[in-house]
C-alpha atoms as a PDB file:
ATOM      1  CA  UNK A   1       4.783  12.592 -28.534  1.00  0.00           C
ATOM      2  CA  UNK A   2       7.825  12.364 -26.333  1.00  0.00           C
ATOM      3  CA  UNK A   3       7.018  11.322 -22.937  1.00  0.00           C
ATOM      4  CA  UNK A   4       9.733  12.217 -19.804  1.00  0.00           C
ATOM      5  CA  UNK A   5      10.294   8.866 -18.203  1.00  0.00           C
ATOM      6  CA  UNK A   6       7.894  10.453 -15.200  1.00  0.00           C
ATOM      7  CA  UNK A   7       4.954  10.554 -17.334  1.00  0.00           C
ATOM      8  CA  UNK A   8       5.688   7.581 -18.791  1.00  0.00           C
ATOM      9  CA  UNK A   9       5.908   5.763 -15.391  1.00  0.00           C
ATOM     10  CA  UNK A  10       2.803   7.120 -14.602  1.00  0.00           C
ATOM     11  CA  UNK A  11       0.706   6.612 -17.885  1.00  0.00           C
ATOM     12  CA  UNK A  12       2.266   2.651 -18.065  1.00  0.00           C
ATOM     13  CA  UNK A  13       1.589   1.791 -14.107  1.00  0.00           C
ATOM     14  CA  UNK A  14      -0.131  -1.391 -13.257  1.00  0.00           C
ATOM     15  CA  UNK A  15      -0.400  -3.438 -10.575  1.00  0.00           C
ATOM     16  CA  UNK A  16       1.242  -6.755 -10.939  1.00  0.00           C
ATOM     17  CA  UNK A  17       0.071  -8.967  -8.800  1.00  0.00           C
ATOM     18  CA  UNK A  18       2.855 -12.280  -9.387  1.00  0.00           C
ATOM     19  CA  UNK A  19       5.485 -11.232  -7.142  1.00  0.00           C
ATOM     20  CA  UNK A  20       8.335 -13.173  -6.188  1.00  0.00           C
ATOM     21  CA  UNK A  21      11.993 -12.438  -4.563  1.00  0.00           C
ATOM     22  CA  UNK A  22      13.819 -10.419  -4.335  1.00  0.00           C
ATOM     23  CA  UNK A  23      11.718  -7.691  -2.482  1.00  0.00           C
ATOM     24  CA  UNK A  24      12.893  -4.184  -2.451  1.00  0.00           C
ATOM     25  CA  UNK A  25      16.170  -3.428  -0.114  1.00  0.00           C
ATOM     26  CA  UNK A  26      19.016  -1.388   0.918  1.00  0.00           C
ATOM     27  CA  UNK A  27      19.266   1.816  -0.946  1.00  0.00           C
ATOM     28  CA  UNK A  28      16.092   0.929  -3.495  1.00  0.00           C
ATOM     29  CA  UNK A  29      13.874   0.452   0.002  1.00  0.00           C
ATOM     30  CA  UNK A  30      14.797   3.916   0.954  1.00  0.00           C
ATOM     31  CA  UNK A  31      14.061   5.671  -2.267  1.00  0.00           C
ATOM     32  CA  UNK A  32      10.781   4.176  -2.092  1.00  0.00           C
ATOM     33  CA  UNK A  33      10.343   5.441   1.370  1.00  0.00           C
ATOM     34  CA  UNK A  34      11.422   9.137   0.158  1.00  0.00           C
ATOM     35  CA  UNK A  35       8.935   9.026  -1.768  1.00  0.00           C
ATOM     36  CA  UNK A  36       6.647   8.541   0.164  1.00  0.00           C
ATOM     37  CA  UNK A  37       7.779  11.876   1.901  1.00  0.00           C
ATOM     38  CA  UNK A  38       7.116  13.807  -1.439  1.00  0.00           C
ATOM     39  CA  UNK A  39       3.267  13.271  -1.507  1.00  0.00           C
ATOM     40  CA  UNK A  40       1.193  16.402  -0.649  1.00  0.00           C
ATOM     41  CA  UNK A  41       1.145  17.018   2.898  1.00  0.00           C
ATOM     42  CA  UNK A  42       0.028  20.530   4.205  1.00  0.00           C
ATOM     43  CA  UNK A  43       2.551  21.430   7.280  1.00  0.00           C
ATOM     44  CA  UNK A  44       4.332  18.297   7.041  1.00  0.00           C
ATOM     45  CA  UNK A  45       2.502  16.888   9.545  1.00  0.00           C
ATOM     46  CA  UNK A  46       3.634  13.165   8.206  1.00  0.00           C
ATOM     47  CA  UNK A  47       0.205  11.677   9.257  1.00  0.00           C
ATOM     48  CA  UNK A  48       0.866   8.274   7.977  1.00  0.00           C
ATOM     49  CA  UNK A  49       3.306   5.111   9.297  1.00  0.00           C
ATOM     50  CA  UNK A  50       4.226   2.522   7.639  1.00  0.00           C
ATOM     51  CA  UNK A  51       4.574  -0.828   8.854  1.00  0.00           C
ATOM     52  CA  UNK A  52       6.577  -3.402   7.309  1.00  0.00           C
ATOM     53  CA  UNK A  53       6.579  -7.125   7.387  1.00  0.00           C
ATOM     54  CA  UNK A  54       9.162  -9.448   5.086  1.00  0.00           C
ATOM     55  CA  UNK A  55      10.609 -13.040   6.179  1.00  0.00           C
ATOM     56  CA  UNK A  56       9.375 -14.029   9.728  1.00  0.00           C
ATOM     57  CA  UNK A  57       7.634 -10.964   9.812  1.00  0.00           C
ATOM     58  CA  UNK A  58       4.820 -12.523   6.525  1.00  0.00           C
ATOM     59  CA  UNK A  59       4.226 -15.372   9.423  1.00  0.00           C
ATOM     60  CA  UNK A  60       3.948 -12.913  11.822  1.00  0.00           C
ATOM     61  CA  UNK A  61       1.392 -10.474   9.929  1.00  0.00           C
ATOM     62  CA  UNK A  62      -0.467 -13.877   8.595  1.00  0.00           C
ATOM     63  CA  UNK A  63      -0.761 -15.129  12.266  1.00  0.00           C
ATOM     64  CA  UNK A  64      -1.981 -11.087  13.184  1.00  0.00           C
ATOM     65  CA  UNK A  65      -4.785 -11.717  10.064  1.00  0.00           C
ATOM     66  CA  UNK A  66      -6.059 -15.435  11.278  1.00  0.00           C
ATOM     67  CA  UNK A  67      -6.460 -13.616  15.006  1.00  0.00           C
ATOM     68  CA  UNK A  68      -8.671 -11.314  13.705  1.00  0.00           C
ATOM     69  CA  UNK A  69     -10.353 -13.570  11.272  1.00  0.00           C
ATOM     70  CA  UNK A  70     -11.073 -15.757  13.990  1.00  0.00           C
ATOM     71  CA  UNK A  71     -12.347 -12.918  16.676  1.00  0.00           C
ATOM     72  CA  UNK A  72     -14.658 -11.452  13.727  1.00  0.00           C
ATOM     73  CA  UNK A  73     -16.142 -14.453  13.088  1.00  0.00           C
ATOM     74  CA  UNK A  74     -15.208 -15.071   9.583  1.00  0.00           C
ATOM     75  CA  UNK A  75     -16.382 -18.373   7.323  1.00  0.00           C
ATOM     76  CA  UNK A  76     -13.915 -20.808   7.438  1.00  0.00           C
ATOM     77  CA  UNK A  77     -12.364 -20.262   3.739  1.00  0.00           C
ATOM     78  CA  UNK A  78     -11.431 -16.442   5.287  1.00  0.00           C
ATOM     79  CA  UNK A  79      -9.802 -18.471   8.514  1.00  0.00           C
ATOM     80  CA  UNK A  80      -7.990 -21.092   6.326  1.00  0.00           C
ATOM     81  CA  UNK A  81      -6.733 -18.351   3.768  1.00  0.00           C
ATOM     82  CA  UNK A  82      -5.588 -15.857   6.487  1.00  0.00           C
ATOM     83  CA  UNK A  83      -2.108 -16.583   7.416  1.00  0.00           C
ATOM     84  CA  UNK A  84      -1.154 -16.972   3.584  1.00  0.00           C
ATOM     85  CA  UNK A  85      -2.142 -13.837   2.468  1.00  0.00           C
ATOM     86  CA  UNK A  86       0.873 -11.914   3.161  1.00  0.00           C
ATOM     87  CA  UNK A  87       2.761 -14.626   1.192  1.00  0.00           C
ATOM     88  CA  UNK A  88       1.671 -13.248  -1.696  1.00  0.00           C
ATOM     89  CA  UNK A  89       4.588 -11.477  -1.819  1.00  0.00           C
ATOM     90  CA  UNK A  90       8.333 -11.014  -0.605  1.00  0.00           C
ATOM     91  CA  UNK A  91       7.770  -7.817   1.273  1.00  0.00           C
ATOM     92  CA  UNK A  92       4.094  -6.490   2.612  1.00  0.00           C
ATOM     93  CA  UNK A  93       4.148  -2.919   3.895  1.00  0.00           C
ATOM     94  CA  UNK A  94       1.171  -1.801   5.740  1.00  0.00           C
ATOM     95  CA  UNK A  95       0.202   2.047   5.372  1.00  0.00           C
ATOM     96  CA  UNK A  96      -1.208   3.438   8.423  1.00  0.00           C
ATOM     97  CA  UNK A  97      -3.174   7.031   8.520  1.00  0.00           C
ATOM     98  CA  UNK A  98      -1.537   8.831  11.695  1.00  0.00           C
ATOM     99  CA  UNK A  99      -3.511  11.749  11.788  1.00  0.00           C
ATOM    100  CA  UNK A 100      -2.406  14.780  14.216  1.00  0.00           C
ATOM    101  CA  UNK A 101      -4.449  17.310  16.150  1.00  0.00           C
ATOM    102  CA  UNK A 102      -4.331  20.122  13.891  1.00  0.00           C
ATOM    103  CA  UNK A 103      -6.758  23.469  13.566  1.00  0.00           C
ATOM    104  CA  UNK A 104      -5.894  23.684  10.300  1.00  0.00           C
ATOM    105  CA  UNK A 105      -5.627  20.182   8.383  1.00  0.00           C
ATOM    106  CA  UNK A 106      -8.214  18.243   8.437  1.00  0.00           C
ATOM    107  CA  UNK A 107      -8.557  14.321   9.095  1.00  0.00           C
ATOM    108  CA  UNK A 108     -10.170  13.658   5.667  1.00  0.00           C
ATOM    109  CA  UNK A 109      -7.305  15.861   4.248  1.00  0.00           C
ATOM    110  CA  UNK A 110      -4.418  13.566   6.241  1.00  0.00           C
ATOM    111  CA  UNK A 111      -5.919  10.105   5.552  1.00  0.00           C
ATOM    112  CA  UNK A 112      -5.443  11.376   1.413  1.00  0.00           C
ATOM    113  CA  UNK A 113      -1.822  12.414   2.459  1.00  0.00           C
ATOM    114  CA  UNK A 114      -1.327   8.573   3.683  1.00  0.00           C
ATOM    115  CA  UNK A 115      -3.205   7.009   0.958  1.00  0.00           C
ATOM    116  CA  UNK A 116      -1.060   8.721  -1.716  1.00  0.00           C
ATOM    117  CA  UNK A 117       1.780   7.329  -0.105  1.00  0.00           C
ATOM    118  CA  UNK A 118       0.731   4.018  -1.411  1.00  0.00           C
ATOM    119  CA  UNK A 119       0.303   5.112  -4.734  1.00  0.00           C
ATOM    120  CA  UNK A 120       4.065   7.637  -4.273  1.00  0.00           C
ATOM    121  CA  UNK A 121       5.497   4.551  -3.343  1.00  0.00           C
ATOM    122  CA  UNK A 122       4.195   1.764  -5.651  1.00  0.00           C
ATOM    123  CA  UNK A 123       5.480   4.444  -8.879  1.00  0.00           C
ATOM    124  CA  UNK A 124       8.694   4.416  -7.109  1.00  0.00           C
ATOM    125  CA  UNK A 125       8.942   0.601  -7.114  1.00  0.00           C
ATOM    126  CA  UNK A 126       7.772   0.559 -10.594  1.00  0.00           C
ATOM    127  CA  UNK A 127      10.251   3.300 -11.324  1.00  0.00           C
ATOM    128  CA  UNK A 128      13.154   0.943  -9.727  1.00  0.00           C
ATOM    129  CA  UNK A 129      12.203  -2.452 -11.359  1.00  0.00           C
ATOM    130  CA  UNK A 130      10.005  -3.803  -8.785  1.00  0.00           C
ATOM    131  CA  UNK A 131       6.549  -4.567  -8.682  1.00  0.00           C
ATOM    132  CA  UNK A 132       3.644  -4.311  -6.377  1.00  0.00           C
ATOM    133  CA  UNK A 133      -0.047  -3.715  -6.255  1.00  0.00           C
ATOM    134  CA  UNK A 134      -2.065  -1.983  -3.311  1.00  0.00           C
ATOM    135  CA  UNK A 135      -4.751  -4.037  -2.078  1.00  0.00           C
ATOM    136  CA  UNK A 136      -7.513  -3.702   0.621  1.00  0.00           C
ATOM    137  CA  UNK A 137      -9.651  -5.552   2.033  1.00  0.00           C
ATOM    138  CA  UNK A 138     -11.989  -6.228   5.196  1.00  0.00           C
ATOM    139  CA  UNK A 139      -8.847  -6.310   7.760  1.00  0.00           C
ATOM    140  CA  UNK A 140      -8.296  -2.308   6.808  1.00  0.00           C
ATOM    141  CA  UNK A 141     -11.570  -1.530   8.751  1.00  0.00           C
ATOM    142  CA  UNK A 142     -11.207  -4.148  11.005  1.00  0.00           C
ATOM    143  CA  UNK A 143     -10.687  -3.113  14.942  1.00  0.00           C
ATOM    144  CA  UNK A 144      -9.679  -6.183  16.114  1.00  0.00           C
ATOM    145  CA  UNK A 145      -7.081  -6.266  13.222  1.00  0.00           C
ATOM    146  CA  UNK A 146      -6.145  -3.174  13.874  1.00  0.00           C
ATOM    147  CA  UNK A 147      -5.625  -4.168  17.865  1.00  0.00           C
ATOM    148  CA  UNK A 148      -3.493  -6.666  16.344  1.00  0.00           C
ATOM    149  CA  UNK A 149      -1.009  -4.599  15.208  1.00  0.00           C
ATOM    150  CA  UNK A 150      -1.154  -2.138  17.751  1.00  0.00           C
ATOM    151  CA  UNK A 151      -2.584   0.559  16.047  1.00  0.00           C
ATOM    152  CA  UNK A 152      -3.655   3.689  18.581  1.00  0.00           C
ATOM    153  CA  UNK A 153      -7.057   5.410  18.719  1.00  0.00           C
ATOM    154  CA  UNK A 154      -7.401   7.232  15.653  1.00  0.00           C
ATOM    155  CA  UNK A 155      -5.405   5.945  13.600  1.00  0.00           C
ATOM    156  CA  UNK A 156      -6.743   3.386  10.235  1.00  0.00           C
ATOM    157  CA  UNK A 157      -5.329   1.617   7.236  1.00  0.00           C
ATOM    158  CA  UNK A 158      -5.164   2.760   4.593  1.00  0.00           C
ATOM    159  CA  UNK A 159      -3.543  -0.065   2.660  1.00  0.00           C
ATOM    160  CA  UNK A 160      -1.384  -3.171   2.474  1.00  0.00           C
ATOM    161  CA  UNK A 161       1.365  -2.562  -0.264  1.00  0.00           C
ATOM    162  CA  UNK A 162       2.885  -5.970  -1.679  1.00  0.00           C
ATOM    163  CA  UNK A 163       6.105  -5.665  -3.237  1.00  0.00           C
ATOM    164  CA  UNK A 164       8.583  -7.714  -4.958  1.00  0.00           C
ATOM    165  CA  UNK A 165       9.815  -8.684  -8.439  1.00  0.00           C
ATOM    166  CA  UNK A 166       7.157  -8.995 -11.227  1.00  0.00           C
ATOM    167  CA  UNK A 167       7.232 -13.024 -12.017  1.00  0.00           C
ATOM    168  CA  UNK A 168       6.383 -12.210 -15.697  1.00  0.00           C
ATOM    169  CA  UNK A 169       7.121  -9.070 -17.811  1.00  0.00           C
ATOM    170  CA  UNK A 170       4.466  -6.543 -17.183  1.00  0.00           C
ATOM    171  CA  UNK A 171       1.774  -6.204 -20.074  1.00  0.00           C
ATOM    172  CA  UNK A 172       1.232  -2.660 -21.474  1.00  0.00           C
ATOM    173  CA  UNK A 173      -1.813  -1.054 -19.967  1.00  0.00           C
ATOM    174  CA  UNK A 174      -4.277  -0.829 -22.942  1.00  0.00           C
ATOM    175  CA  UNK A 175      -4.855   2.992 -23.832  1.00  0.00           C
ATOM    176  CA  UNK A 176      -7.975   4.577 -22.521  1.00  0.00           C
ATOM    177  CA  UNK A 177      -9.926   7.540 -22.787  1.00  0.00           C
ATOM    178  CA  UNK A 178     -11.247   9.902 -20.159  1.00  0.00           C
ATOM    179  CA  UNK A 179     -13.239  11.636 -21.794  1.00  0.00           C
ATOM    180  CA  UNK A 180     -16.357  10.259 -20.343  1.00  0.00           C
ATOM    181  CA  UNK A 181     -15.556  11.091 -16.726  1.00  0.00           C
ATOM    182  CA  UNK A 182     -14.540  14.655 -17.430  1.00  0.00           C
ATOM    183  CA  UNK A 183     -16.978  17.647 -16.788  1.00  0.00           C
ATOM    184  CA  UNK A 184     -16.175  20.991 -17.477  1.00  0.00           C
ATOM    185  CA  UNK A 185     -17.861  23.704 -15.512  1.00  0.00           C
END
């Protein structure tokens, strides 16, 4: 079967998780970023922010991280590991949900509008050469984290996207079948 390179980005995606320099930039940065404009949002309310950390700004986000790891209370491997974390990779961006008072959309519905612009933008990087893998984690539901970075009442993470350039050619994802987790009604 002939795939259009679309489907074929989507059906071969995988997170890569060895990611070294360069990180996205320039025009390639903003083409990811348009994507993330594409994802379904009823009444383009854009509930989502991104926030994103590269250079001075990994020490920065890292110093953010062992704050909060600190105020929480975490064991001391969580302390120690804190400010590396965003080393991990050359560029970290950090999706925010945003939501806005609306009548009509709800939070739930907003919160999936800013996740999927996690997964809109990781395809894009794929799509571009780059790699990256979405990752989570305690400091998503953390409020003193979320202080940290000066995030206002309401809003939440929604997830840290690492970027850069895969270290090591990307293996194929073996084929699956869904079958089992489909139900017709």
């Amino acid at each position: 079967m002939d795939m259009s390179s679309g489907l074929s980005l989507l059906l071969n995606r995988r997170s890569c998780h060895a990611l070294t320099g360069p990180a996205p930039c320039g025009e390639a940065l903003d083409l990811i970023f348009r994507a993330a404009l594409r994802v379904p949002d009823f009444l383009r309310l854009r509930p989502f922010r991104f926030l994103v950390a590269t250079g001075d700004g990994l020490d920065r986000l890292g110093e953010a991280m062992l704050r909060a790891a600190l105020a929480a209370g975490k064991p001391a491997e969580v302390v120690e590991r804190a400010p590396r974390m965003p080393h991990r990779a050359p560029m970290v961006i950090t999706v925010v949900a945003s939501p806005k008072i609306s009548d009509v959309v709800p939070v739930f519905d907003q919160h999936l509008a800013a996740g999927c612009t996690v997964m809109a933008m990781q395809m894009a990087a794929q799509g571009l050469g780059f790699g990256g893998v979405w990752r989570s984690g305690w400091f998503m539901h953390d409020d003193g984290f979320h202080r940290e970075l000066g995030l206002a009442a309401g809003e939440r993470i929604v997830g840290f996207l690492y970027l850069g350039t895969p270290r090591h050619p990307p293996e194929p994802p073996p084929a699956e079948d869904p079958s089992p987790l489909i139900h017709w009604l």
